[in-house]
Protein backbone atom coordinates (compact mmCIF):
# COMPACT_ATOMS: atom_id res chain seq x y z
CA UNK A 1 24.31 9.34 -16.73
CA UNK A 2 22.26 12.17 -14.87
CA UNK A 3 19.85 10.70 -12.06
CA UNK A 4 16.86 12.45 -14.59
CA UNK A 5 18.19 10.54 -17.11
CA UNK A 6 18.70 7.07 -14.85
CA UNK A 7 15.11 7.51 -13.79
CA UNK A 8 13.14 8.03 -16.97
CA UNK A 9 15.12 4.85 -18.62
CA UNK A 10 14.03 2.87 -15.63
CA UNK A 11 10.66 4.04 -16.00
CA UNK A 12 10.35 3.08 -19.81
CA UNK A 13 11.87 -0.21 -19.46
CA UNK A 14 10.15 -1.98 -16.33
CA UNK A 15 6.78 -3.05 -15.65
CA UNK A 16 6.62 -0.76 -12.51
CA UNK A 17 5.53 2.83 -11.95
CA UNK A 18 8.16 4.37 -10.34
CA UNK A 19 8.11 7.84 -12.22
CA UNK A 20 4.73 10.40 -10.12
CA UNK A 21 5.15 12.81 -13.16
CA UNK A 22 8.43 13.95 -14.37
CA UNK A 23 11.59 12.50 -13.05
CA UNK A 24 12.61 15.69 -11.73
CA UNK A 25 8.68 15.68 -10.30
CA UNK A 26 9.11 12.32 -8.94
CA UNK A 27 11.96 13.27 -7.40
CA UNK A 28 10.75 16.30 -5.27
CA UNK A 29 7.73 13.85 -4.27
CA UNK A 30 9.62 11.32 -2.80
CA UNK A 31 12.10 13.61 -0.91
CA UNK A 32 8.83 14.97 0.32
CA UNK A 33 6.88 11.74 0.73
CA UNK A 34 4.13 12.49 -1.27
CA UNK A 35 4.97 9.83 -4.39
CA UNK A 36 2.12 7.91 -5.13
CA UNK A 37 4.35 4.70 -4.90
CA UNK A 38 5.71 4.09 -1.47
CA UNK A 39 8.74 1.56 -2.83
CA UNK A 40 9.69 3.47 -5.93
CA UNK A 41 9.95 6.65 -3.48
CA UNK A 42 12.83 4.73 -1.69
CA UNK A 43 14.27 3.63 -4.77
CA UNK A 44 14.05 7.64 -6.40
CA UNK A 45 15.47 8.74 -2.50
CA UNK A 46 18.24 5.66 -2.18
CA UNK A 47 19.22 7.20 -5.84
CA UNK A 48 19.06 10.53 -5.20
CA UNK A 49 21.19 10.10 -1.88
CA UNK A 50 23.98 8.47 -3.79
CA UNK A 51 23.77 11.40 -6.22
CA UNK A 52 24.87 13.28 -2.94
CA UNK A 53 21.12 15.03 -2.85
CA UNK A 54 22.02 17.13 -5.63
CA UNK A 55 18.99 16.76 -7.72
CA UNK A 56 18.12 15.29 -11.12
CA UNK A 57 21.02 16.76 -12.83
CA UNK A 58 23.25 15.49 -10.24
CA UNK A 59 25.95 12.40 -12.38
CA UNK A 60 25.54 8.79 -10.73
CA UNK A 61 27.77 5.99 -11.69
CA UNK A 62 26.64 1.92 -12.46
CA UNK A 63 27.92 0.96 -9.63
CA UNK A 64 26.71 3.39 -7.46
CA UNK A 65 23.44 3.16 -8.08
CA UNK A 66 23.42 -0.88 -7.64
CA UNK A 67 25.19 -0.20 -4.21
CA UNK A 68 22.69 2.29 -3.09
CA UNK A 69 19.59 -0.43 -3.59
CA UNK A 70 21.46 -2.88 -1.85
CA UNK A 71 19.91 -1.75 1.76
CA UNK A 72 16.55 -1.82 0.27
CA UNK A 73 17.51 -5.36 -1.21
CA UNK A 74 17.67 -6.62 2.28
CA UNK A 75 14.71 -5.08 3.55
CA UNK A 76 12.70 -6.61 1.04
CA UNK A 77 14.23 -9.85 1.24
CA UNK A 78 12.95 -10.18 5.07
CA UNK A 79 9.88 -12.55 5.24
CA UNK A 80 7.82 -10.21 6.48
CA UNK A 81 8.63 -7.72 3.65
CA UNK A 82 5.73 -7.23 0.87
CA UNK A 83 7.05 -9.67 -2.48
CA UNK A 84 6.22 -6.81 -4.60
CA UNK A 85 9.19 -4.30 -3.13
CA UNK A 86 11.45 -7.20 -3.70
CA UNK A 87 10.73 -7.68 -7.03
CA UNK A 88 10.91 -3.88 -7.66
CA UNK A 89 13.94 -3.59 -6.19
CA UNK A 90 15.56 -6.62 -8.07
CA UNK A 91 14.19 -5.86 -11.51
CA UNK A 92 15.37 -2.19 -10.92
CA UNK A 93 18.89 -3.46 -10.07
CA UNK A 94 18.69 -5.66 -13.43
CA UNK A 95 17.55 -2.62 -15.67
CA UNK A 96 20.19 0.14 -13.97
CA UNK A 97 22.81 -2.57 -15.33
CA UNK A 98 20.96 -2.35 -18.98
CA UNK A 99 20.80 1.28 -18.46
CA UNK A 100 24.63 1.75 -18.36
CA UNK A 101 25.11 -0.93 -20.81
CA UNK A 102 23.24 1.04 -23.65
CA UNK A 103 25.16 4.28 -22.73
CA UNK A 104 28.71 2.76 -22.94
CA UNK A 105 27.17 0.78 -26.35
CA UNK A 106 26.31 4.53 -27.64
CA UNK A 107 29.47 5.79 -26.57
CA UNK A 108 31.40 3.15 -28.56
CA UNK A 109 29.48 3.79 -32.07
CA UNK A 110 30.02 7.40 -32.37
């Protein structure tokens, strides 16, 4: 799955806004630090880093892009940290996993 691709399902399927535009606008944004979303930015950059900075088209594996969040995981675990990056963080973890699941599903039926 393309990081583009990983992004937009993310965006459809949670309650959060992590997408500021396109996913390959979102992107730029929060390399730049101008997303409107201060926690999905690290999510999109934590991705994107993984994807070795190549951009949207850029291939990421499941596991990959669980083990990338798992930084931010602890960050927002801390009791200081803001509840609502923990819960982004944690649903986004729960829907990469459904993300991947429906891929491999489509790649089974044809």
């Amino acid at each position: 799955m393309t990081l583009n691709e990983l992004l937009q399902y993310l965006h459809d399927h949670s309650e959060f806004q992590l997408l500021d535009g396109t996913p390959q606008e979102s992107l730029r944004k929060a390399v730049e630090e101008t997303h409107s979303h201060p926690v999905a930015a690290e999510i999109i950059r934590a991705l994107n880093g993984k994807a070795g900075d190549r951009g949207g088209e850029a291939r990421l594996e499941r596991i990959d892009a669980v083990k990338c969040l798992g930084p931010l995981r602890l960050k927002y675990m801390a009791d200081d940290a803001p509840v609502e990056g923990f819960r982004m963080v944690e649903k986004t973890i729960t829907t990469i996993d459904a993300a991947y699941n429906e891929e491999a599903l489509r790649h089974r039926e044809s």
